[in-house]
C-alpha atoms as a PDB file:
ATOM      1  CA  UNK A   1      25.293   2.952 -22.835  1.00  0.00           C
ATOM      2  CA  UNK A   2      21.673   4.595 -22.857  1.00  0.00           C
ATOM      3  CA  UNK A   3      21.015   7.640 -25.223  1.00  0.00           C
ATOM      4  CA  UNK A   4      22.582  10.003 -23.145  1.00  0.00           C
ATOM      5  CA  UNK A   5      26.105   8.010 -23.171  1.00  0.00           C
ATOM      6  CA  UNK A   6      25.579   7.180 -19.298  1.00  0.00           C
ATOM      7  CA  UNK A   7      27.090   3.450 -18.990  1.00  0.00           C
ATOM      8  CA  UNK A   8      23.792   1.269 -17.515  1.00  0.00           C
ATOM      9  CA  UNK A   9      24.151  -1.308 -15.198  1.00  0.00           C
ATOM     10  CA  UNK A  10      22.810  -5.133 -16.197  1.00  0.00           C
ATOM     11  CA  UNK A  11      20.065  -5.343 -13.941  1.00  0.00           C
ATOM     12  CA  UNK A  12      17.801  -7.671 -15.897  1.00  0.00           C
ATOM     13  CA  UNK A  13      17.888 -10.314 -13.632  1.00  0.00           C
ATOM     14  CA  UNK A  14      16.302  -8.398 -10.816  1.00  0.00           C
ATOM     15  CA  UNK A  15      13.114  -7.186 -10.266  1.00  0.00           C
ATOM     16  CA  UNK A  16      12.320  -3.382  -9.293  1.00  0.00           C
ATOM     17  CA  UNK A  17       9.127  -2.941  -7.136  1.00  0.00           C
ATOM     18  CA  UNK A  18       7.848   0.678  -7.529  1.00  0.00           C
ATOM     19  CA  UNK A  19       5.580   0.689  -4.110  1.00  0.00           C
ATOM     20  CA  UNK A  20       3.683   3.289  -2.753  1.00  0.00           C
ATOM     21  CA  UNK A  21       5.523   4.399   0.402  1.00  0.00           C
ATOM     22  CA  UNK A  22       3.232   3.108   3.049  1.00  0.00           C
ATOM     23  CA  UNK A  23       4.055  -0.497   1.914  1.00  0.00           C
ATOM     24  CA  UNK A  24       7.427   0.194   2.043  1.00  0.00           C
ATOM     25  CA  UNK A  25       8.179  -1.529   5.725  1.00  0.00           C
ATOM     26  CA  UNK A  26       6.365  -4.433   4.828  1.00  0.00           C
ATOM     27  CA  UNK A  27       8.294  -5.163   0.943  1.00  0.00           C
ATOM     28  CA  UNK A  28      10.862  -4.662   2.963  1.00  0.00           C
ATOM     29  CA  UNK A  29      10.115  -7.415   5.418  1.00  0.00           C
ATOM     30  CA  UNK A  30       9.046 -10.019   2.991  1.00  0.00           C
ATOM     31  CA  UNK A  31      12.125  -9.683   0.816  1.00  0.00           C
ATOM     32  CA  UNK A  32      14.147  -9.912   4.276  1.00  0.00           C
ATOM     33  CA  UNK A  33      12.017 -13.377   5.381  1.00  0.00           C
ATOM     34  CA  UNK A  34      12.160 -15.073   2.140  1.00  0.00           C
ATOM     35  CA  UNK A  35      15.436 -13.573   1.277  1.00  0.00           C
ATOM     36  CA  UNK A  36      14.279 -12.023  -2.123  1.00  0.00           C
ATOM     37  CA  UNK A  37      17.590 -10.556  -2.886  1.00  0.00           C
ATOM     38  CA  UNK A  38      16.688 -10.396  -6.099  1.00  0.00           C
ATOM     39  CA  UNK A  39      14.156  -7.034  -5.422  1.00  0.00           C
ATOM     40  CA  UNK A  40      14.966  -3.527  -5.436  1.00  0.00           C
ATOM     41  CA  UNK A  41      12.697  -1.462  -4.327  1.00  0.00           C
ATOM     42  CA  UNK A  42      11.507   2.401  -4.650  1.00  0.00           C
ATOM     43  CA  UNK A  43       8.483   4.131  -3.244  1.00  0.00           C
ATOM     44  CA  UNK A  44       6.614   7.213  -4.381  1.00  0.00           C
ATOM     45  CA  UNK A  45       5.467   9.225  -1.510  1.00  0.00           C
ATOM     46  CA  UNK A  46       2.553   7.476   0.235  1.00  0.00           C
ATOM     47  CA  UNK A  47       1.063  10.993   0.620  1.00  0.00           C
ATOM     48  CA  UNK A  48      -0.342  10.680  -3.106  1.00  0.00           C
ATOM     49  CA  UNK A  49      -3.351   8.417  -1.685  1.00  0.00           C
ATOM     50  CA  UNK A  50      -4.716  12.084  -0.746  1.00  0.00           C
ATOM     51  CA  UNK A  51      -4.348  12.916  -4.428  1.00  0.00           C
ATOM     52  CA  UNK A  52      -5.286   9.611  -6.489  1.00  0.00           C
ATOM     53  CA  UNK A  53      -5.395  11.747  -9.461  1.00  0.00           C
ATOM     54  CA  UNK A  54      -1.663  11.901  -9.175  1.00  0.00           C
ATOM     55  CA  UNK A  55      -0.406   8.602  -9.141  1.00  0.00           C
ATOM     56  CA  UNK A  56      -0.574   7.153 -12.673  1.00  0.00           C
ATOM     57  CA  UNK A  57       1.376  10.175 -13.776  1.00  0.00           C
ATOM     58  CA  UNK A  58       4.094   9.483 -11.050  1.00  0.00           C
ATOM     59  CA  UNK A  59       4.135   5.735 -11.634  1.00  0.00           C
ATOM     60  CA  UNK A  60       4.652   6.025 -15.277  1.00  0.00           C
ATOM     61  CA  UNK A  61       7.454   8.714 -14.533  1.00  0.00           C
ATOM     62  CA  UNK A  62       9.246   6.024 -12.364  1.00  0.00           C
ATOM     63  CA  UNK A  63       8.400   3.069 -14.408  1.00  0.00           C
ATOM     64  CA  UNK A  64      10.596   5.179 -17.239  1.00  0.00           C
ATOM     65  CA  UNK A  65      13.462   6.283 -15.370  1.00  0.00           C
ATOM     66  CA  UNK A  66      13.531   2.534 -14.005  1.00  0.00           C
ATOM     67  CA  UNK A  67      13.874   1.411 -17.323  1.00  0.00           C
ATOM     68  CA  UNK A  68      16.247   3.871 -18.123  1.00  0.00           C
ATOM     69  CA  UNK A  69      18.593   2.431 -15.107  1.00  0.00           C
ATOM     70  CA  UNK A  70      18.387  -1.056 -16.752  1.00  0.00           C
ATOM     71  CA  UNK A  71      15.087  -2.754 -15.629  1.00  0.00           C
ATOM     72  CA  UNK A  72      13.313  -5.282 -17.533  1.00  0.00           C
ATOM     73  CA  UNK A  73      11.195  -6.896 -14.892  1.00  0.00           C
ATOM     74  CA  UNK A  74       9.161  -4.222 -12.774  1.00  0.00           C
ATOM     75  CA  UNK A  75       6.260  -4.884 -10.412  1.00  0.00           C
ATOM     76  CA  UNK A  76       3.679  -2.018  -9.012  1.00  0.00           C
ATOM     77  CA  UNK A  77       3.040  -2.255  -5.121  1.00  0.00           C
ATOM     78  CA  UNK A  78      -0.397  -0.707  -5.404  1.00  0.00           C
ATOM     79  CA  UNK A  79      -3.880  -1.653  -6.148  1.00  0.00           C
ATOM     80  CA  UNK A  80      -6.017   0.672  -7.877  1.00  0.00           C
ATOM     81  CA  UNK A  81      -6.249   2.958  -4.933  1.00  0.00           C
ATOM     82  CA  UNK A  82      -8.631   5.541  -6.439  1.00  0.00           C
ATOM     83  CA  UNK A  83      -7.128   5.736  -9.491  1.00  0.00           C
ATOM     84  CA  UNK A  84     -10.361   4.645 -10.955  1.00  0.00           C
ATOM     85  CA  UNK A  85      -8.821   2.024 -13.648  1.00  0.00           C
ATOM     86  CA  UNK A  86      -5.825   4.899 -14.645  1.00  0.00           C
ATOM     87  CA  UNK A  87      -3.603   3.475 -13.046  1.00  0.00           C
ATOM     88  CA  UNK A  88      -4.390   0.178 -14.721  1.00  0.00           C
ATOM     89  CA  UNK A  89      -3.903   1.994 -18.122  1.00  0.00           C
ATOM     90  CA  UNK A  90      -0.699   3.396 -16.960  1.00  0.00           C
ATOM     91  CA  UNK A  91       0.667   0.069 -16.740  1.00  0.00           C
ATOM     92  CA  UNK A  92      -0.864  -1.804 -19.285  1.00  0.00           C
ATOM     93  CA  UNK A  93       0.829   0.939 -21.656  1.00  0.00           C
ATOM     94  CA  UNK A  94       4.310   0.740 -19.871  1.00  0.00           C
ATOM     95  CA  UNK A  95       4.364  -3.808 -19.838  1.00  0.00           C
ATOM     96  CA  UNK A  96       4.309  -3.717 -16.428  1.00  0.00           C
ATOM     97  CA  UNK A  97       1.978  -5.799 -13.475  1.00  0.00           C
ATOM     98  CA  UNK A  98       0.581  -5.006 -10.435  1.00  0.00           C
ATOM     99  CA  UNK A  99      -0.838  -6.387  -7.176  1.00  0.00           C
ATOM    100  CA  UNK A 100      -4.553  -7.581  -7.758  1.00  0.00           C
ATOM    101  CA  UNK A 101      -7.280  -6.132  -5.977  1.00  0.00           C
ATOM    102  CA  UNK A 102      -8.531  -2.486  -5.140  1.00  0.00           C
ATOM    103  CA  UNK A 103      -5.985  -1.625  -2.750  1.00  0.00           C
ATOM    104  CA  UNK A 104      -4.218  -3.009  -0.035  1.00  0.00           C
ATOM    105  CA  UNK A 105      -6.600  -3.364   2.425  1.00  0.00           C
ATOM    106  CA  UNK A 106      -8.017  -5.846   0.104  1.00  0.00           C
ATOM    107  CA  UNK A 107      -4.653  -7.575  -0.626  1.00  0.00           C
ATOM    108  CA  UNK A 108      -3.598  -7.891   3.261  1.00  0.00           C
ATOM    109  CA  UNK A 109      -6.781  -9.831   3.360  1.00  0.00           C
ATOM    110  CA  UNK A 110      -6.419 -11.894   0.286  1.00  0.00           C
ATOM    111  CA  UNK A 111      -8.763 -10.938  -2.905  1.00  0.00           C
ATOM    112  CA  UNK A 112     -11.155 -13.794  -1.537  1.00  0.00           C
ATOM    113  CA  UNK A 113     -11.388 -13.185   2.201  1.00  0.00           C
ATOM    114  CA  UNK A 114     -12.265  -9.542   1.152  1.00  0.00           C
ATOM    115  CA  UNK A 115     -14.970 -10.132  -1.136  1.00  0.00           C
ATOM    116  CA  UNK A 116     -16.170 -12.777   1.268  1.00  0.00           C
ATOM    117  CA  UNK A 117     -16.522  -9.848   3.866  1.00  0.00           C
ATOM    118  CA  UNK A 118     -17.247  -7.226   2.004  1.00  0.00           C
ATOM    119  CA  UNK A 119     -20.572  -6.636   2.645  1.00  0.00           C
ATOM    120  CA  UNK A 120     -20.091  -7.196   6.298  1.00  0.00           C
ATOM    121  CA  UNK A 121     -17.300  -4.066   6.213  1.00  0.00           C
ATOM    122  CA  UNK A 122     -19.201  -1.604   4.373  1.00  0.00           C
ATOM    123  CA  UNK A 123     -19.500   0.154   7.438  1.00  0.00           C
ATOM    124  CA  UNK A 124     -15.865  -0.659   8.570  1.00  0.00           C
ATOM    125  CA  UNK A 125     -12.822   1.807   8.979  1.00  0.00           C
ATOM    126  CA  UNK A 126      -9.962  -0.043   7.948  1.00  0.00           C
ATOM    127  CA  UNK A 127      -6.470   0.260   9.519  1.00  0.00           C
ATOM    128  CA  UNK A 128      -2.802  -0.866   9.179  1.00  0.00           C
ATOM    129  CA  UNK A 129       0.325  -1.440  10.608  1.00  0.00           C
ATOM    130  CA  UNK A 130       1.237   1.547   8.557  1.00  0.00           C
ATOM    131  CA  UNK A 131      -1.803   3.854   9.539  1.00  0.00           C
ATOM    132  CA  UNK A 132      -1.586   2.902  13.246  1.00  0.00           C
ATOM    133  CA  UNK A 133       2.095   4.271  13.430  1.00  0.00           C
ATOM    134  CA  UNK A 134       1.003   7.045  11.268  1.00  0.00           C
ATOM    135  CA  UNK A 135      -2.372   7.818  12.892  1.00  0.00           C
ATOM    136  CA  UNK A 136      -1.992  11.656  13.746  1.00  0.00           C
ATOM    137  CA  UNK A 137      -0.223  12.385  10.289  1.00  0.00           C
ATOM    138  CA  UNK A 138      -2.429  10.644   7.894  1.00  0.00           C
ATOM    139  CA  UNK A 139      -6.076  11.599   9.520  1.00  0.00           C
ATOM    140  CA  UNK A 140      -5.712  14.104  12.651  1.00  0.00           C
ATOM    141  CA  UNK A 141      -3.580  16.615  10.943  1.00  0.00           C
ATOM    142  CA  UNK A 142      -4.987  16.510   7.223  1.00  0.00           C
ATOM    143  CA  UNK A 143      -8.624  16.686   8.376  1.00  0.00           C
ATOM    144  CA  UNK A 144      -7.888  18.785  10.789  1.00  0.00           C
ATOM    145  CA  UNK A 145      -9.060  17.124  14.007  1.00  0.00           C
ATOM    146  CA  UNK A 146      -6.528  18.075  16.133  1.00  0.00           C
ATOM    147  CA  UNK A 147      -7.997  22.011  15.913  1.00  0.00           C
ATOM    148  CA  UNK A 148     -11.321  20.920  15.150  1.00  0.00           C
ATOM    149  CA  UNK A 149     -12.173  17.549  17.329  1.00  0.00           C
ATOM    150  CA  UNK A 150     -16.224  18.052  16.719  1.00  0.00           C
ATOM    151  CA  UNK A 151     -15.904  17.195  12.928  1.00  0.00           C
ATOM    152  CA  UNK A 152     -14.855  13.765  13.913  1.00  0.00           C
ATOM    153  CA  UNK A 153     -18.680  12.879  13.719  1.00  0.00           C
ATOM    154  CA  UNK A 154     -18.927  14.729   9.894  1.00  0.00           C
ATOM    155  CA  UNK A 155     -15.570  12.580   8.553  1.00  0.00           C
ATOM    156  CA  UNK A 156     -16.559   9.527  10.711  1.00  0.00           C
ATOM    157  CA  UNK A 157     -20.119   9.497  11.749  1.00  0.00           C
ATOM    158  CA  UNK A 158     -20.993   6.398   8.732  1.00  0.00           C
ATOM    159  CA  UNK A 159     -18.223   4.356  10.202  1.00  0.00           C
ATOM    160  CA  UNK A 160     -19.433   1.464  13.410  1.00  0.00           C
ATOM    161  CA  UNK A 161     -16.147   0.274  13.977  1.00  0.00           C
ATOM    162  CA  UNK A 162     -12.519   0.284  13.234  1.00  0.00           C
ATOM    163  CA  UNK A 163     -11.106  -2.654  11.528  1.00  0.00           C
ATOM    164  CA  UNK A 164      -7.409  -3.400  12.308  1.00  0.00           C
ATOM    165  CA  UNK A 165      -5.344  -5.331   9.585  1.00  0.00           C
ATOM    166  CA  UNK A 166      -2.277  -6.492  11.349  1.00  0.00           C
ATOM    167  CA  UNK A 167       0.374  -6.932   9.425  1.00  0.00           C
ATOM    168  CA  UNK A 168       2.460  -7.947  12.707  1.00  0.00           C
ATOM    169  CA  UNK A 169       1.812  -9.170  16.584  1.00  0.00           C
ATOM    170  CA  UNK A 170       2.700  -6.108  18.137  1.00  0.00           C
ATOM    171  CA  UNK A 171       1.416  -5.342  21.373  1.00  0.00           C
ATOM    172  CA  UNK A 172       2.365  -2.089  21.164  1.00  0.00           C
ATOM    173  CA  UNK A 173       0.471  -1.192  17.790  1.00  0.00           C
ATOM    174  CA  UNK A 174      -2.605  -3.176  19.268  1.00  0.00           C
ATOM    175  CA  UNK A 175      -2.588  -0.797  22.483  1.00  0.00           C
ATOM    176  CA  UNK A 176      -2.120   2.749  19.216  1.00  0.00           C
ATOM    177  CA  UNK A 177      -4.987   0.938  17.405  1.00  0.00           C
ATOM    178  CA  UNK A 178      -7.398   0.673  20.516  1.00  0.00           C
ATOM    179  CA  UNK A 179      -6.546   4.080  21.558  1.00  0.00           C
ATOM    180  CA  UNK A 180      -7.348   5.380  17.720  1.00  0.00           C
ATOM    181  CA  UNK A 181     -10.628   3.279  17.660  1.00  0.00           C
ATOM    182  CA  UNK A 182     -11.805   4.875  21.015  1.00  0.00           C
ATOM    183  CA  UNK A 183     -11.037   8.557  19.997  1.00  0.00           C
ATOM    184  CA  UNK A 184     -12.723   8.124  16.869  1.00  0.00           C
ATOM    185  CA  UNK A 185     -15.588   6.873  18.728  1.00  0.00           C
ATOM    186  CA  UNK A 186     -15.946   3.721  17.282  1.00  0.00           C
ATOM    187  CA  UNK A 187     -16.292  -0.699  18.085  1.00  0.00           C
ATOM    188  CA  UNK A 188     -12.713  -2.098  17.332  1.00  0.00           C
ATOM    189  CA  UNK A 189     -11.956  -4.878  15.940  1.00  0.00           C
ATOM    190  CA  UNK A 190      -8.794  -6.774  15.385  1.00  0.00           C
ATOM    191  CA  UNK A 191      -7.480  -9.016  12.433  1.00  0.00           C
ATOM    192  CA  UNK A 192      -4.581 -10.816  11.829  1.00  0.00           C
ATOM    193  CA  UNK A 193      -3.886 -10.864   7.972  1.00  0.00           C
ATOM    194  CA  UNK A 194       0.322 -10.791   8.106  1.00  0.00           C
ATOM    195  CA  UNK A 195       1.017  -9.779   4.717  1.00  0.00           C
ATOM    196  CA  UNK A 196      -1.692 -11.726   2.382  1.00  0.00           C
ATOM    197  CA  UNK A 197      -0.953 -10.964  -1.063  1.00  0.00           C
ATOM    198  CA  UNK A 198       1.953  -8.743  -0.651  1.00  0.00           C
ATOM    199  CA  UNK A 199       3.929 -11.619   0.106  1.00  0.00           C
ATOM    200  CA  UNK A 200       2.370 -14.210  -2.170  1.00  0.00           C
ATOM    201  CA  UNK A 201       3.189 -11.618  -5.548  1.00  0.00           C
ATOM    202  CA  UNK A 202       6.668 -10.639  -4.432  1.00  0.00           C
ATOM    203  CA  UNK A 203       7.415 -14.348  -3.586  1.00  0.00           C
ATOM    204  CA  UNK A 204       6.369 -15.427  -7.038  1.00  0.00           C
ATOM    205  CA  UNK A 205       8.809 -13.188  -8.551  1.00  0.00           C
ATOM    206  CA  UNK A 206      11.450 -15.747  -7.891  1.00  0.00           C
ATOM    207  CA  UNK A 207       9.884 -17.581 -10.819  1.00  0.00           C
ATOM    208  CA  UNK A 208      10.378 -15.179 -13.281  1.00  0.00           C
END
């Protein structure tokens, strides 16, 4: 029973990932491939990367109503993502890890491959599987491009080229992220990362 007389469920021998939504499909994925059937997972929205601000408050809200449900093991599917270290407080205060490195253009890549190209990518646009499906909703409409194509070159003018992360061969999302690249005005290029440290931390929950 927790304080309020509800009857908890024993769930302290699984592991609850509280992602952000756009790495949703891919936990997903990995726990499917490796069968992790040990990992729950829940998402807050991904639309909070448009308001960093927002997400340690969130994240500590779920990390207590997770433990209210029974968790003891809980893992963050996020890097800092503009949090600017809060988010890292957030956690640190609640006992509870997350994915190293920035944010998860950094973890697709693996921490080392990142830093290795980092000053190569300063002027690089980065995209993934997640932001090629989601191309119109997560940049046209919010800034606006699809009313006001000219201010392309004010949101995108610093950029020389679009950097794909694949998470997956998919011809299809190849063709969206070409397409993207192009209408942005911008050199394309394509890597395949699958899904770097994503898969490495939730694998290594097996061991705890």
């Amino acid at each position: 029973m927790d304080d309020a007389g509800r009857e908890v469920e024993d769930k302290s021998g699984r592991v609850l990932v509280i992602g952000c939504g756009m790495l949703a499909r891919e936990i997903l994925a990995v726990r499917e491939r490796y069968g992790l059937n040990h990992i729950d997972l829940t998402c807050l929205a991904a639309q909070l990367h448009f308001e960093p601000q927002k997400i340690p408050a969130a994240m500590r809200a779920a990390i207590r109503e997770a433990k209210a449900d029974g968790y003891r093991t809980i893992l963050a599917g996020y890097g800092d993502c503009g949090t600017g270290g809060l988010l890292d407080r957030v956690l640190e205060s609640e006992g509870v890890t997350r994915i190293a490195g920035p944010h998860c253009f950094a973890f697709y890549q693996g921490l080392e491959q990142f830093r290795a190209r980092e000053d190569e990518d300063l002027t690089a646009f980065y995209f993934t599987d997640f932001l090629v499906r989601n191309f119109r909703t997560f940049f046209i409409e919010p800034l606006g491009l699809d009313r006001y194509p000219e201010l392309k070159a004010d949101y995108f003018g610093n950029y020389r080229r679009v950097v794909y992360l694949a998470q997956t061969d998919d011809a299809e999302l190849d063709a969206q992220a070409r397409t993207a690249a192009a209408w942005l005005g911008l050199e394309f290029e394509r890597r395949f990362t699958g899904y770097g440290d994503l898969e490495t931390s939730l694998r290594a929950t097996s061991n705890r």
